[in-house]
C-alpha atoms as a PDB file:
ATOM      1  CA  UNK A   1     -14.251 -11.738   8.690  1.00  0.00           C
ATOM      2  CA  UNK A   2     -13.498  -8.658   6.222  1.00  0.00           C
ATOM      3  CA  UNK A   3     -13.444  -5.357   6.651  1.00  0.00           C
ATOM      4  CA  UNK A   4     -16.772  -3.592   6.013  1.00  0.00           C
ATOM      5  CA  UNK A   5     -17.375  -1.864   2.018  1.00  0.00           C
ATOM      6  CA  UNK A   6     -19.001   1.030   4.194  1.00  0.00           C
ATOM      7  CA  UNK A   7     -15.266   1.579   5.860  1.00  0.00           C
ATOM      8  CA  UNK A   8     -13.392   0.667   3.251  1.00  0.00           C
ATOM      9  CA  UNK A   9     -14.872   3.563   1.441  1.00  0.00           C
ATOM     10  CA  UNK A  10     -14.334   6.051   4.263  1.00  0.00           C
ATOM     11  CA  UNK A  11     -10.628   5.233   4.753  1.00  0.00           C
ATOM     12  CA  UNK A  12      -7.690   7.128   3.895  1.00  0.00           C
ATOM     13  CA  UNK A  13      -4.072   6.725   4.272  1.00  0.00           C
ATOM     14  CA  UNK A  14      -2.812   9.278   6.730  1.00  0.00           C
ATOM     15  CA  UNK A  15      -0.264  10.033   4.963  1.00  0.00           C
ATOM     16  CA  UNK A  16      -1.344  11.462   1.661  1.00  0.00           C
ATOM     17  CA  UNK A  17      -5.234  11.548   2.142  1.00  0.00           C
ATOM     18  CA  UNK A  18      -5.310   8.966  -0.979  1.00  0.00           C
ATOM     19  CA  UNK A  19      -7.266   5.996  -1.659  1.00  0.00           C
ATOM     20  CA  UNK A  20      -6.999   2.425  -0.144  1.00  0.00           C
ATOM     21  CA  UNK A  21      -7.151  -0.661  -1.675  1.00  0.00           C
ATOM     22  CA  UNK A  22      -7.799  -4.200  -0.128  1.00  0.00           C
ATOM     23  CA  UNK A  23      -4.806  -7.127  -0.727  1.00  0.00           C
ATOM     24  CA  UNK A  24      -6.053  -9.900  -2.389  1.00  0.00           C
ATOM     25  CA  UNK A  25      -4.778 -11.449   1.241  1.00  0.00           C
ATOM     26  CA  UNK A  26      -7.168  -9.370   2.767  1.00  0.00           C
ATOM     27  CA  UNK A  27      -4.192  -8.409   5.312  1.00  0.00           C
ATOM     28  CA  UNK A  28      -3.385  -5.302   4.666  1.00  0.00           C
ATOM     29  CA  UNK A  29      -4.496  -2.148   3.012  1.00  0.00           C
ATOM     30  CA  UNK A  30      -2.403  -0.340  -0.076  1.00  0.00           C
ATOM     31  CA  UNK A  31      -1.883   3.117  -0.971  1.00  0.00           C
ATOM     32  CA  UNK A  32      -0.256   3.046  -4.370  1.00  0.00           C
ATOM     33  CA  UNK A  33       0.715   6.978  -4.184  1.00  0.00           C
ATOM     34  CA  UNK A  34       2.625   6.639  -1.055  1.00  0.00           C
ATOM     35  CA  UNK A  35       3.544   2.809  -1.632  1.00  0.00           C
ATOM     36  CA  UNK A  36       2.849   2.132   1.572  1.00  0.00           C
ATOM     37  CA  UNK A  37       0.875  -1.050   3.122  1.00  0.00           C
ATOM     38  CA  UNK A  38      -1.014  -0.177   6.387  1.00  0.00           C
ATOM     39  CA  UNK A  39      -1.661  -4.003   8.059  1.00  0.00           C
ATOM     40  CA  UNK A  40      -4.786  -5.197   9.270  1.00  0.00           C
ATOM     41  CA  UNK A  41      -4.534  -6.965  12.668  1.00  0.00           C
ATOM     42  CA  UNK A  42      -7.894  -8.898  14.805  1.00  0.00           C
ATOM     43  CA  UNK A  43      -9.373  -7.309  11.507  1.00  0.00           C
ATOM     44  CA  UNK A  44      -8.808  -3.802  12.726  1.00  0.00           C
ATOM     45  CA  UNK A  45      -7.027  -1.458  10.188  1.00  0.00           C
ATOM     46  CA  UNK A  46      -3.524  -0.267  11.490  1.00  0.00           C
ATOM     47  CA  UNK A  47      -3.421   3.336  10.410  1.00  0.00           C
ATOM     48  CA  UNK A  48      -0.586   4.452  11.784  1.00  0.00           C
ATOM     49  CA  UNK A  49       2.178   5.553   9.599  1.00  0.00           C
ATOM     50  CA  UNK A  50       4.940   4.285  11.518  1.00  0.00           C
ATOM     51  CA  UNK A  51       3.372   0.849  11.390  1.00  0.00           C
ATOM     52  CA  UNK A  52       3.225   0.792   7.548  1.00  0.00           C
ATOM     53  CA  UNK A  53       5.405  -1.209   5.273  1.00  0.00           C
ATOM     54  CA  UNK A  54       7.178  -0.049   2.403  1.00  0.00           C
ATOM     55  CA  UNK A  55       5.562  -2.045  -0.883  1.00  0.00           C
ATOM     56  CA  UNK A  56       8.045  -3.287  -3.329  1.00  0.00           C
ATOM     57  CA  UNK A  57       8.100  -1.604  -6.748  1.00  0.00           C
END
């Protein structure tokens, strides 16, 4: 299962209000401005900004 266009559209990261994007994995969700990834667990979103990982430049 994937996560929903509708809610894809609707999310933001926390941290900077900015736009998500999908991994190709379809594990996690990217927010290039903060370069953060916010994980995607039992295909629920993980939006907590403690629980993001640091993307590699």
């Amino acid at each position: 299962m994937t996560i929903n266009k509708e809610l894809l559209e609707i999310l933001a990261c926390p941290k900077c209000k900015g736009d998500l994007t999908l991994t190709t994995e379809e594990n996690g969700l990217d927010c290039t401005a903060c370069k953060l990834r916010y994980p995607i667990r039992d295909n629920i979103p993980v939006m907590l900004i403690e629980e993001a990982e640091t993307l590699e430049s």
